[in-house]
N, C-alpha and C. Protein backbone atom coordinates (compact mmCIF):
# COMPACT_ATOMS: atom_id res chain seq x y z
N UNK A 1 190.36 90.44 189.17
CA UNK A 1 190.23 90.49 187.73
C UNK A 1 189.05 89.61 187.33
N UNK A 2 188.24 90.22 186.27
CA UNK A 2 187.16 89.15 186.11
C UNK A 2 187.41 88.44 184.48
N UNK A 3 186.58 87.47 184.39
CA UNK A 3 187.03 87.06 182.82
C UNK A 3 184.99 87.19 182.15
N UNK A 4 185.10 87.68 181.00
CA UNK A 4 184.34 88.14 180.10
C UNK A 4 183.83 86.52 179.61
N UNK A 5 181.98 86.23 179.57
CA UNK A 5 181.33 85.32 179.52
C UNK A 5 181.97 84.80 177.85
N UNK A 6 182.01 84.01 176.83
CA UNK A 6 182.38 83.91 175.52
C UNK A 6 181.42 84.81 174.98
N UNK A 7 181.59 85.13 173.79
CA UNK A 7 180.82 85.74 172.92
C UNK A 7 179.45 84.97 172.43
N UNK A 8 178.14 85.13 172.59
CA UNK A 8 177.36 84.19 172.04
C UNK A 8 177.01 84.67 170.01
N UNK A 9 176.95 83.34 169.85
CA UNK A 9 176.59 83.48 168.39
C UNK A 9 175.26 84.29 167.81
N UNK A 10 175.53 85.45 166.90
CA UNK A 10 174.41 85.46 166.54
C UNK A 10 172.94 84.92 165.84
N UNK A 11 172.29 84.77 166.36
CA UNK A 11 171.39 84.04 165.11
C UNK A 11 170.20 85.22 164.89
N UNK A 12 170.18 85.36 163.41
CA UNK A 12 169.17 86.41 162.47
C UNK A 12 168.04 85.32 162.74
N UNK A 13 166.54 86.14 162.62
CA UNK A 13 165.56 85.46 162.69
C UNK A 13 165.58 84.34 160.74
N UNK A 14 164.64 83.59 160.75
CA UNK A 14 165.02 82.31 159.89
C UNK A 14 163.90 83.11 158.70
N UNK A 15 164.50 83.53 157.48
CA UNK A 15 163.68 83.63 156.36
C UNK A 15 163.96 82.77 155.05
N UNK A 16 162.89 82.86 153.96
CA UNK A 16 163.06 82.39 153.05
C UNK A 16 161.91 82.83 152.22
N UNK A 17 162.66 82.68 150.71
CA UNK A 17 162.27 83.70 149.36
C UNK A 17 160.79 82.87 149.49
N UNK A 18 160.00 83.90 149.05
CA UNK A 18 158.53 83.57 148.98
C UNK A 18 158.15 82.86 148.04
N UNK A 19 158.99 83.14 146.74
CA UNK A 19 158.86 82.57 145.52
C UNK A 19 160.42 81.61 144.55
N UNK A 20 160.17 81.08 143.95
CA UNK A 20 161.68 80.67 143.06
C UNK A 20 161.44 81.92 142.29
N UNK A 21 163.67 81.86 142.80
CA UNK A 21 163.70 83.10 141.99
C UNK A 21 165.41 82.48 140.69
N UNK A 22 165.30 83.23 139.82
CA UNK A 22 166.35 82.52 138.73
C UNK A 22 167.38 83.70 138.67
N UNK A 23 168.26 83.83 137.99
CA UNK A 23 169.48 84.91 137.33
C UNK A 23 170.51 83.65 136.67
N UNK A 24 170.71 84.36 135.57
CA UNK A 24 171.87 84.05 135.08
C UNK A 24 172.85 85.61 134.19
N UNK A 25 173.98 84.69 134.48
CA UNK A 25 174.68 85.54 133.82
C UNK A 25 176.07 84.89 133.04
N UNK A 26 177.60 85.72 133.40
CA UNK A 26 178.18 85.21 133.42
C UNK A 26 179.26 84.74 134.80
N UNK A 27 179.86 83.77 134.55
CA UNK A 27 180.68 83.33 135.74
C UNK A 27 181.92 84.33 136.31
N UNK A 28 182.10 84.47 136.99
CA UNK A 28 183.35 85.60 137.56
C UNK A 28 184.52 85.24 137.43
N UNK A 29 185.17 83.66 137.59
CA UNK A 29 186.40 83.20 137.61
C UNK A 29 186.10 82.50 136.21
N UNK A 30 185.57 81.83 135.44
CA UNK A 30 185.58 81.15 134.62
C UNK A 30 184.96 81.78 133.40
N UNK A 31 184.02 82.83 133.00
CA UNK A 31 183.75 83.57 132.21
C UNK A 31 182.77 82.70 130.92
N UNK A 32 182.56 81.81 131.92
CA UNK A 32 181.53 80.44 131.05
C UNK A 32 179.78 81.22 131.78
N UNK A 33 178.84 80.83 130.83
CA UNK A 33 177.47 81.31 131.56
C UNK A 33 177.28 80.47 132.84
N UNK A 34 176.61 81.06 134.04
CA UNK A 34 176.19 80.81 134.80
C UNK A 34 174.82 80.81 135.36
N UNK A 35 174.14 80.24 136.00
CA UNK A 35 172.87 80.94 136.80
C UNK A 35 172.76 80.14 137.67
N UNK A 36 171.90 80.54 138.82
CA UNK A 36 171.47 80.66 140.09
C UNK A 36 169.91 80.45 140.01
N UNK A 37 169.30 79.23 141.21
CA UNK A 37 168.14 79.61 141.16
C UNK A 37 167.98 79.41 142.71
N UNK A 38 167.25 80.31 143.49
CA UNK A 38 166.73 80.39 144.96
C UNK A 38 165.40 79.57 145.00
N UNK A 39 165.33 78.57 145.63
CA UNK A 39 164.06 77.78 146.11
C UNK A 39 163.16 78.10 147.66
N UNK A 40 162.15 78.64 147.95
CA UNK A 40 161.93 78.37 149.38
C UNK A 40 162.24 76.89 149.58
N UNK A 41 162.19 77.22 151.11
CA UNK A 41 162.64 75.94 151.79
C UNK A 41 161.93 75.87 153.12
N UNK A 42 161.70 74.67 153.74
CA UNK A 42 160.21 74.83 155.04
C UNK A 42 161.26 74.99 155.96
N UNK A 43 160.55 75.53 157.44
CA UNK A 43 161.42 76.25 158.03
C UNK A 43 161.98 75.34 158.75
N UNK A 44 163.20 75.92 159.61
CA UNK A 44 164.19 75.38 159.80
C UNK A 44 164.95 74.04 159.10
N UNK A 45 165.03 74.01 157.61
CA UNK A 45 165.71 73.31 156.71
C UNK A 45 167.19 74.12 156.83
N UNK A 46 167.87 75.26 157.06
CA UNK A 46 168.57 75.86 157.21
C UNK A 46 168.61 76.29 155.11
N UNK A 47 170.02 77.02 155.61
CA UNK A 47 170.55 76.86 153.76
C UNK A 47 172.03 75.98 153.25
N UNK A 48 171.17 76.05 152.16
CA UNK A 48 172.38 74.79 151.18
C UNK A 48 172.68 74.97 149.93
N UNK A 49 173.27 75.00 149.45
CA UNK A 49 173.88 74.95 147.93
C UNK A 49 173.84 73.50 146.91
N UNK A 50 172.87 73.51 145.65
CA UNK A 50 172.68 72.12 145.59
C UNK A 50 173.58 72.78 143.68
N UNK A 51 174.92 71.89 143.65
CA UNK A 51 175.69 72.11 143.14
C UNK A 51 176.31 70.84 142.14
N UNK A 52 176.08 70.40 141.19
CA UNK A 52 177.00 69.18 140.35
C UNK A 52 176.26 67.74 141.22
N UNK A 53 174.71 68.16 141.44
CA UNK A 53 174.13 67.24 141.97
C UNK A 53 174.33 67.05 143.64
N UNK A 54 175.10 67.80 144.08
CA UNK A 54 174.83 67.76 145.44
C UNK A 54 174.94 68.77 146.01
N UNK A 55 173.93 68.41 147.44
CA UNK A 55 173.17 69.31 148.65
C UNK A 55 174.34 69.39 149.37
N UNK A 56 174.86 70.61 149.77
CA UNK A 56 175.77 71.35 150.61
C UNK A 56 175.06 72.32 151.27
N UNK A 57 175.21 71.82 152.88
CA UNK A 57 174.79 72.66 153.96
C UNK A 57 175.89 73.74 154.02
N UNK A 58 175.53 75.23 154.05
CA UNK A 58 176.23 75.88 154.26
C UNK A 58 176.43 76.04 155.98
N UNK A 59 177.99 75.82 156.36
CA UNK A 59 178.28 75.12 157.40
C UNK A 59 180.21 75.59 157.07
N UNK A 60 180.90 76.06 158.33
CA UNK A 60 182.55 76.39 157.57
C UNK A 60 183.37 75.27 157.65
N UNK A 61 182.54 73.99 158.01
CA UNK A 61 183.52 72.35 157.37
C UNK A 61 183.49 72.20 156.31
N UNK A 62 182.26 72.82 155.38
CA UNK A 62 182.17 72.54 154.46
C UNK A 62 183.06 73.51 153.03
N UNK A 63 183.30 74.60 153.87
CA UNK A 63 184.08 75.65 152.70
C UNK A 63 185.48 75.14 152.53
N UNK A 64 185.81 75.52 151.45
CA UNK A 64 187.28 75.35 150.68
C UNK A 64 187.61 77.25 150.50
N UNK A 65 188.74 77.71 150.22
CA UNK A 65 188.90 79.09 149.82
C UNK A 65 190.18 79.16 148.82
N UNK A 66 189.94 77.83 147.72
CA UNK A 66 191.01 78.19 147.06
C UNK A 66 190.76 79.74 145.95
N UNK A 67 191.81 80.10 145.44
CA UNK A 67 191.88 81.10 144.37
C UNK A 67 190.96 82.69 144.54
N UNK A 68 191.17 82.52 145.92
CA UNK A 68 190.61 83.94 146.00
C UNK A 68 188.74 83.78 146.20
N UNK A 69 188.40 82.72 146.09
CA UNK A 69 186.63 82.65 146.49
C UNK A 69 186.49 81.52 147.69
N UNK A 70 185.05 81.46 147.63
CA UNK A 70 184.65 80.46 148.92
C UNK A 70 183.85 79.61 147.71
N UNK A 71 184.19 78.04 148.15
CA UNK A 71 183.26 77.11 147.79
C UNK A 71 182.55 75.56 148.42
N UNK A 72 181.54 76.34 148.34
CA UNK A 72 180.55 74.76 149.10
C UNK A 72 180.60 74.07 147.89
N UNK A 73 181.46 72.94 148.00
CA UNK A 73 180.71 71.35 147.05
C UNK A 73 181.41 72.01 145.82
N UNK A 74 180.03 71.81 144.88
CA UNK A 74 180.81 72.58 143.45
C UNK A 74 180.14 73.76 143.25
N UNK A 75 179.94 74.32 143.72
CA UNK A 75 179.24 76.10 143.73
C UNK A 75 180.42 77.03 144.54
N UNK A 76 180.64 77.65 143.59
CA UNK A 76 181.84 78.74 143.84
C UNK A 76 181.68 80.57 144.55
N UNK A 77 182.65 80.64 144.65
CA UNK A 77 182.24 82.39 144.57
C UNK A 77 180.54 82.52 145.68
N UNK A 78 180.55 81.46 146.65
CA UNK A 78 178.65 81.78 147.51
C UNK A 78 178.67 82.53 147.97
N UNK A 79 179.67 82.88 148.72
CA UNK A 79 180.04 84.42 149.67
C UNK A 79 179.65 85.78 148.99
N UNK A 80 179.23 85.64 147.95
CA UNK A 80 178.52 86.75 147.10
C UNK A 80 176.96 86.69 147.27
N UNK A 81 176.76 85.47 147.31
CA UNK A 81 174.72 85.48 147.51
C UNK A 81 174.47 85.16 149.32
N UNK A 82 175.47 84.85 149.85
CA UNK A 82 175.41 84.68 151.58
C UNK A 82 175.20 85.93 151.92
């Protein structure tokens, strides 16, 4: 019988938005306005969520999944822009 090597992780090649980009709208759970702004970032900075003043590496120590969403720090619902 043989045993199967682990699965290796994928890694996507490393991009980032060429330009700042903005949206707002409204919030999904809270129905208060919201917006979003995308920053480049130099490479291999990875990505982060900078939220109620703080930088959250997106990383799964860092997620919570209460009420039906995912949240890094204080940025909710990311699993929608991930």
């Amino acid at each position: 019988m043989s045993v199967a090597a682990p699965a290796q992780a994928f890694k996507a090649p490393a991009r980032t938005v060429a330009t700042t980009v903005a949206l707002a709208g409204v919030g999904l759970h809270t129905g208060a306005p919201a917006k979003v702004t995308l920053h480049p970032e130099e490479a291999g900075a990875g990505l982060a969520f900078l939220a109620g003043g703080e930088r959250v590496p997106v990383h799964p120590d860092h997620a919570r999944t209460p009420g039906g969403c995912t949240v890094l720090g204080a940025a909710r619902t990311v699993e929608h822009l991930l």
